[in-house]
C-alpha atoms as a PDB file:
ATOM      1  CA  UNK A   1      18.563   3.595   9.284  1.00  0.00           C
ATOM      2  CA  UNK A   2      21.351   5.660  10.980  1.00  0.00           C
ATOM      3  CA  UNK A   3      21.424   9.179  11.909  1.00  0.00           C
ATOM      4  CA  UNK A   4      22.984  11.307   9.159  1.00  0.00           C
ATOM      5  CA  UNK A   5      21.087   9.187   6.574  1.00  0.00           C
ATOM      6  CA  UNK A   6      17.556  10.375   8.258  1.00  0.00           C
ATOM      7  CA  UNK A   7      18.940  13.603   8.335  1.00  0.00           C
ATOM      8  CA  UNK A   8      19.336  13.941   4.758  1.00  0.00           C
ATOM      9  CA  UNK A   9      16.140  12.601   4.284  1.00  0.00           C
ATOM     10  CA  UNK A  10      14.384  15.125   6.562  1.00  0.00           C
ATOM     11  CA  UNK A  11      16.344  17.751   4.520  1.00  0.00           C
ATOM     12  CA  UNK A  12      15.375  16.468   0.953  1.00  0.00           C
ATOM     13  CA  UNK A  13      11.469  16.206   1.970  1.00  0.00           C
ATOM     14  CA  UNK A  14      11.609  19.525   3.275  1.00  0.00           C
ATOM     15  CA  UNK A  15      13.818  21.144  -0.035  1.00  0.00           C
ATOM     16  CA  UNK A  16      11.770  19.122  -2.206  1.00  0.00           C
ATOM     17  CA  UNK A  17       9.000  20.327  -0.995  1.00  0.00           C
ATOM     18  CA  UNK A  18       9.491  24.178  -0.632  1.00  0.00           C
ATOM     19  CA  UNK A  19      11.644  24.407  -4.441  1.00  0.00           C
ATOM     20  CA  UNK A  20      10.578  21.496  -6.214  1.00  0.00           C
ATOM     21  CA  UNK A  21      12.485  18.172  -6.884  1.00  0.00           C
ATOM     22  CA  UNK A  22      14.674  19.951  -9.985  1.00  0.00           C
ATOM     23  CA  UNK A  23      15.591  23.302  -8.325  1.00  0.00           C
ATOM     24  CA  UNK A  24      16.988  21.717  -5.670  1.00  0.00           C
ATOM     25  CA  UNK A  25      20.349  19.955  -5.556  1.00  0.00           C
ATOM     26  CA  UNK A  26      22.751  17.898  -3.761  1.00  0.00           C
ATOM     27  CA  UNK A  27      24.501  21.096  -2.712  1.00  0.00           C
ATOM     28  CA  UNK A  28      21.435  22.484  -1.096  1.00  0.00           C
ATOM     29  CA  UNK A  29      20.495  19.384   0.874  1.00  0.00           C
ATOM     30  CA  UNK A  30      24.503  19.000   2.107  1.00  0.00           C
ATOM     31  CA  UNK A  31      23.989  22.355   3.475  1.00  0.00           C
ATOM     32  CA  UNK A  32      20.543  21.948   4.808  1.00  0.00           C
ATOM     33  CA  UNK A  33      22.128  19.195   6.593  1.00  0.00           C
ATOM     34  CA  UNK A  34      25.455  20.717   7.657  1.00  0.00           C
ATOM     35  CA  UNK A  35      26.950  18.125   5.548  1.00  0.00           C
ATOM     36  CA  UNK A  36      29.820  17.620   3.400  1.00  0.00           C
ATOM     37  CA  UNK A  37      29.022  16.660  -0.281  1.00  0.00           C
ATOM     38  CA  UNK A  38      31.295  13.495  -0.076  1.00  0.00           C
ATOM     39  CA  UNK A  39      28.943  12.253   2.880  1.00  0.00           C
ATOM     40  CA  UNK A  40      25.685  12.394   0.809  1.00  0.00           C
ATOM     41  CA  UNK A  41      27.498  10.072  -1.629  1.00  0.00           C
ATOM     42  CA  UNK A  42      27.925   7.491   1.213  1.00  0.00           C
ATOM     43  CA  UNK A  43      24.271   6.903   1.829  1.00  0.00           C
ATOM     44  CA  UNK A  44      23.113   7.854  -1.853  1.00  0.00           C
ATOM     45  CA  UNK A  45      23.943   7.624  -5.247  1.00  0.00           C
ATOM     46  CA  UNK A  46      22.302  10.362  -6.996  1.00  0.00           C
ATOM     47  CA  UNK A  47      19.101  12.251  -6.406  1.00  0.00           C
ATOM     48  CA  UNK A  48      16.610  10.491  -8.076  1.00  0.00           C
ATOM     49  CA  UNK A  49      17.914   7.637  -5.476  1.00  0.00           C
ATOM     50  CA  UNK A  50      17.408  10.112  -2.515  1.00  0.00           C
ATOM     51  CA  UNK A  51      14.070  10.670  -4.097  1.00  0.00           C
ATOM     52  CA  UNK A  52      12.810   7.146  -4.372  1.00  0.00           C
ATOM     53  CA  UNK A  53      13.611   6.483  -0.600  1.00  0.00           C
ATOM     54  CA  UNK A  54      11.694   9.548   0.523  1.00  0.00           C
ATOM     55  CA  UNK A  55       8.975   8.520  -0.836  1.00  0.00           C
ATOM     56  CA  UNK A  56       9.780   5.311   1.076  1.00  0.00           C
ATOM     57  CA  UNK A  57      10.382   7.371   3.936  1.00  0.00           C
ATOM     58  CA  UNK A  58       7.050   9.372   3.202  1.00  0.00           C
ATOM     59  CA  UNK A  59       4.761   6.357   2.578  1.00  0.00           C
ATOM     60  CA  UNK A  60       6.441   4.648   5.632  1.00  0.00           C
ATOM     61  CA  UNK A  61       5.179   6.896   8.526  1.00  0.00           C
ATOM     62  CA  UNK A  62       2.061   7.390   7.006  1.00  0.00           C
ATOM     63  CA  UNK A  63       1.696   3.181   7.112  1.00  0.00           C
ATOM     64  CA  UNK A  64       2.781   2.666  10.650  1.00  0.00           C
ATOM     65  CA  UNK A  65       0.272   5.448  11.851  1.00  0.00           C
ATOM     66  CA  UNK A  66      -2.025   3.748  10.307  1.00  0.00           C
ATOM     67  CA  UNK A  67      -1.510   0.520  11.568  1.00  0.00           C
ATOM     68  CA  UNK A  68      -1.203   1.917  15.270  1.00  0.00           C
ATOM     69  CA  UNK A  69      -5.135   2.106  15.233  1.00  0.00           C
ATOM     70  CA  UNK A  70      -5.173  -2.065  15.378  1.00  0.00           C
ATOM     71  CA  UNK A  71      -3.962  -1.168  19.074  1.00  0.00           C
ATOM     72  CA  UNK A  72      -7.246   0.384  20.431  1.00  0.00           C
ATOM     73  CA  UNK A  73      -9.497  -2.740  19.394  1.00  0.00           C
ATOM     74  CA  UNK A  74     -12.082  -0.508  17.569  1.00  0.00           C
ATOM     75  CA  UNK A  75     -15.214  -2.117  15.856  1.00  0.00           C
ATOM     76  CA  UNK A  76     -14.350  -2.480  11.871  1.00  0.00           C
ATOM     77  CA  UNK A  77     -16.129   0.154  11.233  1.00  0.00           C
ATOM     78  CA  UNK A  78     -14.556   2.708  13.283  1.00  0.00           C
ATOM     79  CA  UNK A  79     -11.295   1.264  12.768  1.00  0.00           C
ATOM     80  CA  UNK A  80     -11.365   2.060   9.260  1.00  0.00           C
ATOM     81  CA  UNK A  81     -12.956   5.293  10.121  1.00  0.00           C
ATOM     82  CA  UNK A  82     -10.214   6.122  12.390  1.00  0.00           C
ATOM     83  CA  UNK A  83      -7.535   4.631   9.640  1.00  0.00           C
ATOM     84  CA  UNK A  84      -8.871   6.386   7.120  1.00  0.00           C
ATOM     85  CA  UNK A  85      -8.615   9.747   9.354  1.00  0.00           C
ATOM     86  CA  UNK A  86      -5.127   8.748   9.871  1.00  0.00           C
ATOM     87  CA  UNK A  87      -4.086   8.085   6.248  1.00  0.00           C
ATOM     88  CA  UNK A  88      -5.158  11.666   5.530  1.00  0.00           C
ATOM     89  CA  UNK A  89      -3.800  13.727   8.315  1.00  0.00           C
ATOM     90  CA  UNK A  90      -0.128  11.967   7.494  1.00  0.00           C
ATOM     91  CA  UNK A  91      -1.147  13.227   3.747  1.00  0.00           C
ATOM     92  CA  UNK A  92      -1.431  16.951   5.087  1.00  0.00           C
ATOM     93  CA  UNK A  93       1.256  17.053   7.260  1.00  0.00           C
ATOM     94  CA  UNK A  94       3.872  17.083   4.556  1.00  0.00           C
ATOM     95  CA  UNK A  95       1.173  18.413   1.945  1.00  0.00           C
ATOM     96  CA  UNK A  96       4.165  20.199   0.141  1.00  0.00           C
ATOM     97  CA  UNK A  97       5.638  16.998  -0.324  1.00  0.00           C
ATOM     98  CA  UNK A  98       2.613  15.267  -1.985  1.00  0.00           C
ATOM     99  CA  UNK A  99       1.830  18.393  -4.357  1.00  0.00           C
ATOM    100  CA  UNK A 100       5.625  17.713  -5.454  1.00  0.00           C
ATOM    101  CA  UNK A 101       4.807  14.343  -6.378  1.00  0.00           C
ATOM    102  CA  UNK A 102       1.243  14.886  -7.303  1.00  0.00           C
ATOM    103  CA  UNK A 103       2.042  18.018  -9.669  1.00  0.00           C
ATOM    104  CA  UNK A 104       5.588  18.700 -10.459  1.00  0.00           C
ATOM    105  CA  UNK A 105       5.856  17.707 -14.282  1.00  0.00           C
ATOM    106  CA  UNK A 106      10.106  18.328 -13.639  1.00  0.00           C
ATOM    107  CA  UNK A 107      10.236  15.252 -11.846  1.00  0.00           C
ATOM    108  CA  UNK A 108      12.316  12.411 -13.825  1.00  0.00           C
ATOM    109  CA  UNK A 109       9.871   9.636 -14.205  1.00  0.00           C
ATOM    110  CA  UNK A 110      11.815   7.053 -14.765  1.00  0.00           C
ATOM    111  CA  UNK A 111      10.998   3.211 -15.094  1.00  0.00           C
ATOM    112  CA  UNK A 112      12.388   3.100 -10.920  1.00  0.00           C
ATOM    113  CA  UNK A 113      10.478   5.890 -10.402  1.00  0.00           C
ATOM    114  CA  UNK A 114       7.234   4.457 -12.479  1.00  0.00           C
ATOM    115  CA  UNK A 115       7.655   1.255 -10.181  1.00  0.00           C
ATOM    116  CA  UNK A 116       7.498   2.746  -6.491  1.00  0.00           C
ATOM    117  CA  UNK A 117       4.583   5.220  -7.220  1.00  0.00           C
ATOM    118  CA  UNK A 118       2.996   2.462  -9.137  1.00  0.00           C
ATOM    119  CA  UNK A 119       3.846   0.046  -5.799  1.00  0.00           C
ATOM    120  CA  UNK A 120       2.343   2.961  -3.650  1.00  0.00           C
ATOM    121  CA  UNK A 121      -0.887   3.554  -5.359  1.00  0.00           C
ATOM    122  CA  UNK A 122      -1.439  -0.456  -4.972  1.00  0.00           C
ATOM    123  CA  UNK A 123      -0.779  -0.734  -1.455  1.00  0.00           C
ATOM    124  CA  UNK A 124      -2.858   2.345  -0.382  1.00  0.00           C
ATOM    125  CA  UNK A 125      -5.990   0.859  -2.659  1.00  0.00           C
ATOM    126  CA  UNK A 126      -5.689  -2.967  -1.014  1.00  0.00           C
ATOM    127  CA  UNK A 127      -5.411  -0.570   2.056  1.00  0.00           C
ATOM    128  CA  UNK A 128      -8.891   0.664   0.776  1.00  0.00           C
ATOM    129  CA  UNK A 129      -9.840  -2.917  -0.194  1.00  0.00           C
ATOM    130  CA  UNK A 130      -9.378  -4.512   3.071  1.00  0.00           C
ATOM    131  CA  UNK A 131     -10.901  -1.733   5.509  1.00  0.00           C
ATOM    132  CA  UNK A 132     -14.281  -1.927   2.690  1.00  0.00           C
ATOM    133  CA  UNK A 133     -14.207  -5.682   3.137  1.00  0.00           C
ATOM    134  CA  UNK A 134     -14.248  -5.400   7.033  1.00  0.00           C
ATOM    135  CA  UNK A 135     -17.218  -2.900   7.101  1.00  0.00           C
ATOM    136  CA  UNK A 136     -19.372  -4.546   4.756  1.00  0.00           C
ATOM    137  CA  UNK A 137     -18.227  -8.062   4.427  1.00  0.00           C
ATOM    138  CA  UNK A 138     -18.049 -10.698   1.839  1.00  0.00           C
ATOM    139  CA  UNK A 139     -21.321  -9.895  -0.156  1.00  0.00           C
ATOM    140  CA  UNK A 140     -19.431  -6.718  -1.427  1.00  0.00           C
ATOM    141  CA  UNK A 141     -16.319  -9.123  -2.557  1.00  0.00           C
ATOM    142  CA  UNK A 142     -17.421  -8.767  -6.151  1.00  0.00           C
ATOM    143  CA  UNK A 143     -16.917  -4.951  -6.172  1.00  0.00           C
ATOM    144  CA  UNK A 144     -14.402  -4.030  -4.035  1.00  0.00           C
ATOM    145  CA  UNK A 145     -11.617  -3.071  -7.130  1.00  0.00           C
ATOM    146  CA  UNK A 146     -14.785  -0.489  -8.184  1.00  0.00           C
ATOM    147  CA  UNK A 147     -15.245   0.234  -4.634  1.00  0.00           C
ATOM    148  CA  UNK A 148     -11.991   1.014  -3.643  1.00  0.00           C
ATOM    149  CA  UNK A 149     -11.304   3.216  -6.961  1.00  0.00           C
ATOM    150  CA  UNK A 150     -14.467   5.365  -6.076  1.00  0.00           C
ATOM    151  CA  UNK A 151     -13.189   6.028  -2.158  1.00  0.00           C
ATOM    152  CA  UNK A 152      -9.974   6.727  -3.494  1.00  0.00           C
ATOM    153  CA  UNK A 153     -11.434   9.150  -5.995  1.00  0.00           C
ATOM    154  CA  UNK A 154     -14.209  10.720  -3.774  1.00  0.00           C
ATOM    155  CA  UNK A 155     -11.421  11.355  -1.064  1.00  0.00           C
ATOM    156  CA  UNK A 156      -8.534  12.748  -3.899  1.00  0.00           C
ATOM    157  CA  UNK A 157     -11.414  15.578  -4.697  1.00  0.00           C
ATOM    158  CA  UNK A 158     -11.489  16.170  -1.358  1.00  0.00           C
ATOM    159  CA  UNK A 159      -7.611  16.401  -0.138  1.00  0.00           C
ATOM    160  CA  UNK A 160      -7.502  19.065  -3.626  1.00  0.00           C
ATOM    161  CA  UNK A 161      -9.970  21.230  -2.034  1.00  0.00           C
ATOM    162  CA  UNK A 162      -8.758  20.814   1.464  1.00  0.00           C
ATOM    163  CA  UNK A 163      -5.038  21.552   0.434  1.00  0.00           C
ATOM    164  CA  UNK A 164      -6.331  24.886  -0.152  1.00  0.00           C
ATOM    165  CA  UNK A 165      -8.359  25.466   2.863  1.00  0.00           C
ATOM    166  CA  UNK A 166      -7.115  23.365   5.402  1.00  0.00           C
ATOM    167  CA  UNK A 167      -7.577  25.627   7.986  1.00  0.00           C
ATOM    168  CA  UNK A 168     -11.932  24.343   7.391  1.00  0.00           C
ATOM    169  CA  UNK A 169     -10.806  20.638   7.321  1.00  0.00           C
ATOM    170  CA  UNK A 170     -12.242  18.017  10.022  1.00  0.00           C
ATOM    171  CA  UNK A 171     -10.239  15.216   8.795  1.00  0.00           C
ATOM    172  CA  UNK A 172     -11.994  12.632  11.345  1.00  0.00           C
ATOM    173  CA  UNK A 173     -15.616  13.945  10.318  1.00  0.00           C
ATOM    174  CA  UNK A 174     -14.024  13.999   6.738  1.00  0.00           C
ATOM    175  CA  UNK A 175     -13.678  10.250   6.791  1.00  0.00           C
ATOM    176  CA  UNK A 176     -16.974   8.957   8.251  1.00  0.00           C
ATOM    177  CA  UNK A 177     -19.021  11.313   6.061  1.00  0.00           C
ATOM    178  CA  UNK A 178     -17.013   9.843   3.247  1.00  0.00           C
ATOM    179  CA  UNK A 179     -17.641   6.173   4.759  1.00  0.00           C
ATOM    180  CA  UNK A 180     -21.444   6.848   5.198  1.00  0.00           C
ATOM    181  CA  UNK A 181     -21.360   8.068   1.444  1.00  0.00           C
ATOM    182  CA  UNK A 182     -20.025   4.783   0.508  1.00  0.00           C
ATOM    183  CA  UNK A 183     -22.897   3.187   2.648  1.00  0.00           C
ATOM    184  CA  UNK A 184     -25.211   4.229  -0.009  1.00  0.00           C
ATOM    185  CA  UNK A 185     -23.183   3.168  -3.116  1.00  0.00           C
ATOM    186  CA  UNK A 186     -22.510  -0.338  -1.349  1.00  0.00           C
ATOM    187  CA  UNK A 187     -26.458  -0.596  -0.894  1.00  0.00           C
ATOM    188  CA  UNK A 188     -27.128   0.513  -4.255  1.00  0.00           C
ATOM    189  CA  UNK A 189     -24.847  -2.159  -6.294  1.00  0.00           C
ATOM    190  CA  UNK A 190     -25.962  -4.771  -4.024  1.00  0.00           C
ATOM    191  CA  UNK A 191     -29.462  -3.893  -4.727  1.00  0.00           C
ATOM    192  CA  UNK A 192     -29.261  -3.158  -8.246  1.00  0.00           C
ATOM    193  CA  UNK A 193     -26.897  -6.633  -8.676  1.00  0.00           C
ATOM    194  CA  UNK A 194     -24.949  -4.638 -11.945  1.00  0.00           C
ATOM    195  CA  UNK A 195     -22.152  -6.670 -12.623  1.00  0.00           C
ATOM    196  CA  UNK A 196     -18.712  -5.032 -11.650  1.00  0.00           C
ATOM    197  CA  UNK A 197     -17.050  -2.658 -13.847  1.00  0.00           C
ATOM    198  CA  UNK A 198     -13.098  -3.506 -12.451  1.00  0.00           C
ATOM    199  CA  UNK A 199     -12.560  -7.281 -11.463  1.00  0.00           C
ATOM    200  CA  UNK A 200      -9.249  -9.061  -9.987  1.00  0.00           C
ATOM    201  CA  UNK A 201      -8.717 -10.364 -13.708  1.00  0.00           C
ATOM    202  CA  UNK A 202      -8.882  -6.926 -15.588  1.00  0.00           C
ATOM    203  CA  UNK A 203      -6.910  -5.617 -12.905  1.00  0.00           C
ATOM    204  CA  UNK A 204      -4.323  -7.807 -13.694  1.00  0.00           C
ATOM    205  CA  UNK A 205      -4.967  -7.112 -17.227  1.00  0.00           C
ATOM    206  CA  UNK A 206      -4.089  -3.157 -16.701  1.00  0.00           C
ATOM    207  CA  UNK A 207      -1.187  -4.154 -15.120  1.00  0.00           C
ATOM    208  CA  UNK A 208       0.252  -5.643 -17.947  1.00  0.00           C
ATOM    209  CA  UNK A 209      -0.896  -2.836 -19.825  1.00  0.00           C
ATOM    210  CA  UNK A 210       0.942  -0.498 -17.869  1.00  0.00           C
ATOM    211  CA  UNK A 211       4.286  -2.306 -17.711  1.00  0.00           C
ATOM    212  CA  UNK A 212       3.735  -3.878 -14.257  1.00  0.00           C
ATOM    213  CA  UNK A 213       3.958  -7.804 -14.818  1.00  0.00           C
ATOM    214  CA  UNK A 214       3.133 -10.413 -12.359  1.00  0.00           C
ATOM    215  CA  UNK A 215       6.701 -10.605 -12.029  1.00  0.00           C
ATOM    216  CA  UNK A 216       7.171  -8.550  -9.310  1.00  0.00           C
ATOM    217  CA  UNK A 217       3.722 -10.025  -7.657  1.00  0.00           C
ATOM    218  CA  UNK A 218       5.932 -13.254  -7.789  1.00  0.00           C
ATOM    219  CA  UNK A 219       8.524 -12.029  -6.077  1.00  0.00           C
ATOM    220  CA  UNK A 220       6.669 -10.836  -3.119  1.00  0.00           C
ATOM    221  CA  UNK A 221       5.096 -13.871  -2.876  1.00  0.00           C
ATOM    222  CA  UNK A 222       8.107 -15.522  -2.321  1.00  0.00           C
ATOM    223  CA  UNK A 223       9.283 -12.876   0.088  1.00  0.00           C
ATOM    224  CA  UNK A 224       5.808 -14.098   2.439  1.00  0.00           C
ATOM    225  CA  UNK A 225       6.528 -17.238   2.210  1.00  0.00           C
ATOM    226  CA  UNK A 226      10.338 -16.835   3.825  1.00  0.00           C
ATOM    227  CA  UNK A 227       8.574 -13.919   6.146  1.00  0.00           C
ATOM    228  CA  UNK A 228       6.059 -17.311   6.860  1.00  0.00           C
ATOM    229  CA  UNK A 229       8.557 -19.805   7.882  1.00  0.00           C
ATOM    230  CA  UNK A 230      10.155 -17.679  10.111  1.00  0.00           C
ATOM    231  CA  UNK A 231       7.295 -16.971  12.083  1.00  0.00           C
ATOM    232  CA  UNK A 232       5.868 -20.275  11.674  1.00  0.00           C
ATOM    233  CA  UNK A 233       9.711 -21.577  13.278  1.00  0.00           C
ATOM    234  CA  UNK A 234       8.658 -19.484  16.470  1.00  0.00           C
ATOM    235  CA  UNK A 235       5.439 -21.563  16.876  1.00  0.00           C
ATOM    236  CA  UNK A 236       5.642 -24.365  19.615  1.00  0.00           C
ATOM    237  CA  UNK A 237       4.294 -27.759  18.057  1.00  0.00           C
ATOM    238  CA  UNK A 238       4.898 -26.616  14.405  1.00  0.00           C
ATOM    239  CA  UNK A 239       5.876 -29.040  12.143  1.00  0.00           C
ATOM    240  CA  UNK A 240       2.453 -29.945  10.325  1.00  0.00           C
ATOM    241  CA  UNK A 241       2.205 -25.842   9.795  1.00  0.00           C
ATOM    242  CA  UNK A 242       5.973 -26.456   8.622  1.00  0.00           C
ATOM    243  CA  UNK A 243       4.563 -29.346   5.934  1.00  0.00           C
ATOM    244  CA  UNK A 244       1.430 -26.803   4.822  1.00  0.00           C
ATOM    245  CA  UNK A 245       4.132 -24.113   3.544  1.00  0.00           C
ATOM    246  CA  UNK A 246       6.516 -26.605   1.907  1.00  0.00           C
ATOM    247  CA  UNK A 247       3.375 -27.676  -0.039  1.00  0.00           C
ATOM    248  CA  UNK A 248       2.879 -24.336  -1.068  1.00  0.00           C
ATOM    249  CA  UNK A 249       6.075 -23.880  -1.886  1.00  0.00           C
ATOM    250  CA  UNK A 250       6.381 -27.037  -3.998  1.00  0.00           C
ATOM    251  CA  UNK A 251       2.578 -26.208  -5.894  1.00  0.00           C
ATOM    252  CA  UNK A 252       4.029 -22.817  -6.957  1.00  0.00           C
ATOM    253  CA  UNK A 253       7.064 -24.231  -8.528  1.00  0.00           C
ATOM    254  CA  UNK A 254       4.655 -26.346 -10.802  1.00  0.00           C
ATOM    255  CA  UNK A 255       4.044 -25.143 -14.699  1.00  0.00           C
ATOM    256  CA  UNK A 256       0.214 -24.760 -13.324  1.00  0.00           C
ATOM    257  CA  UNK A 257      -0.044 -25.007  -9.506  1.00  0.00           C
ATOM    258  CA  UNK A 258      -3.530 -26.509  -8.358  1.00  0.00           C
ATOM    259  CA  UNK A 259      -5.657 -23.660  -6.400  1.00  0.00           C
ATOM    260  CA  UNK A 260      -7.509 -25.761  -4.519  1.00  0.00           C
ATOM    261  CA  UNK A 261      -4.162 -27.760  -2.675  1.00  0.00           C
ATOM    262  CA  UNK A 262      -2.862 -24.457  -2.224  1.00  0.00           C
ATOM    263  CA  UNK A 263      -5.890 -22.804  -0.575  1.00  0.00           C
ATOM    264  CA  UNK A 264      -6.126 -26.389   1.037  1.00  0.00           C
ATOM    265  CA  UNK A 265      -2.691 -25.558   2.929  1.00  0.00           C
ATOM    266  CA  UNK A 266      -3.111 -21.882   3.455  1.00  0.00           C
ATOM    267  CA  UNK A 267      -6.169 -23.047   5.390  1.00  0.00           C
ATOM    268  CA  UNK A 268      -4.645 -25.107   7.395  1.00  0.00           C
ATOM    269  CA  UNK A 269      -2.457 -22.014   8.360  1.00  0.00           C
ATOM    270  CA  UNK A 270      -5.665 -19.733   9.103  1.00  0.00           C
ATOM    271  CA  UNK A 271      -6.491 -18.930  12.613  1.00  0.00           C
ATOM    272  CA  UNK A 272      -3.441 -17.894  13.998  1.00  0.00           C
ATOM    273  CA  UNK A 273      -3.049 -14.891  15.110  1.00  0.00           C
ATOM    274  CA  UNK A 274       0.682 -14.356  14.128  1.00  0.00           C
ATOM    275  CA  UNK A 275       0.533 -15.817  10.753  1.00  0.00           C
ATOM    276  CA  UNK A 276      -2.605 -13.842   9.872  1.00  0.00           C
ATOM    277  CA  UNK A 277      -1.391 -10.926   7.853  1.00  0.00           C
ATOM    278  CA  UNK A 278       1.102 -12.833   5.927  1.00  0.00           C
ATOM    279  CA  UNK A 279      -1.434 -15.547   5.041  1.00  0.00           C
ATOM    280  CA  UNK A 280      -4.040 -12.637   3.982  1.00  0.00           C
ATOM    281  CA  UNK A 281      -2.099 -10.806   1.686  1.00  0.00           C
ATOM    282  CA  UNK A 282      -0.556 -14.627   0.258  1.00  0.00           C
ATOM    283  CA  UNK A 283      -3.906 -15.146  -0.478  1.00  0.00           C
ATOM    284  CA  UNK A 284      -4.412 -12.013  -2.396  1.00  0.00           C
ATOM    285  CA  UNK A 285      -1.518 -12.245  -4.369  1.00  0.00           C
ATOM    286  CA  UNK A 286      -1.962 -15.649  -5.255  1.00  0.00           C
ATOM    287  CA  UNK A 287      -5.292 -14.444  -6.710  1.00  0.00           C
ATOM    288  CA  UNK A 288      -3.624 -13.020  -9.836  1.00  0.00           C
ATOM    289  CA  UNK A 289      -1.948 -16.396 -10.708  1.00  0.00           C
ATOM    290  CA  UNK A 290      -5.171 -18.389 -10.563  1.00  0.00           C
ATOM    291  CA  UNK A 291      -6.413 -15.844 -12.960  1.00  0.00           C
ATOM    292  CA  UNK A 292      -3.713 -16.038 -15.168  1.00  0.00           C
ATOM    293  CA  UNK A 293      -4.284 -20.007 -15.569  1.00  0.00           C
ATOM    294  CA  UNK A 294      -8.225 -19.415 -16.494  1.00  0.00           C
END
């Protein structure tokens, strides 16, 4: 990203968030920036465009803090602890900014718009899904979509009171009394063995609902597998790892690819520490076209 385009981001989190998205326009952010209007229109095309990439922008730092914690080899559980504490400070730091896109009913919501919040609120609950599934490992598979949905909700109640008195807030002792609450709901559905409320399929299902087809599901997964090969390509000795993805690759293009050569080849790519992440989330978003074929 070059300079003057960061600075016009900088300026339109900062307007957006002190006047609202409507009251402020193009003229306010050139001159926030020192800018001439005719430069704005070489990085953007319109507002609701600058808008959509600061929420990039937003979501973006908030992410890689997150994912600096993997660097001080934590146990899971304090990893996600510390995550979690990390998620939430980025939240309050530009607090005016997520009020604007929590509250502001000015805001254009468009189908673009509709898409990248949509996008958002799916990463950060996998986010939610994954750090869950390291703490309390695979017996809670089964409710992790009702898991994650009441951290996200216990901690939303929280951030809503907090907004107003920060000043009280412990965000690190926040998120392990949070974490210890969900200690007790993960004993009590295991215990209890209710059946979940929100599986992968319905899920899916309220996806469609909402105008979010697997399409776009299909076109990340296409994006990990190129992502795959390339990192696969650095590998010394790589060629049957080269054969696993091209299977993949082939069973996908099928009218009903076969889940179990699939997970067959992804397993074969398990255990390497560089193709981890990209094999993980495969696997996840795979999940929704098995479903689809039952």
């Amino acid at each position: 990203m070059q300079e003057k385009e960061k600075l016009i981001l900088n300026a339109a989190i900062k307007l957006f968030s002190i006047k609202g998205f409507e009251a402020t326009s193009i003229s306010d952010i050139c001159k926030e920036c020192g800018i001439a209007k005719g430069s704005f229109y070489s990085y953007f095309k319109s507002k609701n465009d600058l808008l959509l990439e600061t929420i990039e922008q937003y979501f973006s730092t908030i992410q890689n803090r997150v994912e600096s914690v993997t660097d001080l080899n934590l146990q899971s559980r304090e990893q996600f602890i510390m995550e979690l504490a990390y998620f939430f400070e980025g939240v309050f730091e530009h607090k005016e900014f997520f009020v604007t896109l929590a509250f502001e009913q000015a805001i254009p919501i468009n189908d673009s718009l509709k898409e990248t919040l949509y996008k958002k609120q799916s990463q950060t609950r996998e986010f939610y899904r994954e750090g869950l599934l390291s703490v309390y490992g695979d017996h809670v598979t089964d409710y992790l979509w009702d898991l994650a949905i009441m951290l996200e909700g216990i901690f939303q109640a929280y951030i809503r009171i907090f907004l107003i008195d920060e000043e009280s807030l412990n965000i690190h002792m926040l998120a392990e009394f949070i974490l210890n609450r969900m200690d007790d709901i993960v004993n009590g559905l295991v215990s209890s063995k209710d059946a979940p409320i929100l599986t992968e399929k319905e899920m899916i299902h309220i996806a469609d609902l909402a105008g979010f087809s697997l399409e776009s599901n299909n076109s990340k997964i296409h994006e990990l597998l190129h992502l795959l090969k390339e990192e696969i390509e650095k590998l010394p000795n790589n060629n049957n790892y080269l054969i696993s993805l091209e299977v993949v690759g082939e069973e996908l293009e099928r009218d009903v690819p076969r889940e179990a050569v699939i997970q067959g080849m992804l397993n074969n790519l398990e255990g390497i520490s560089e193709l981890e992440k990209f094999v993980t989330e495969l696997k996840h978003l795979l999940k929704g076209i098995f479903f689809q074929q039952k």
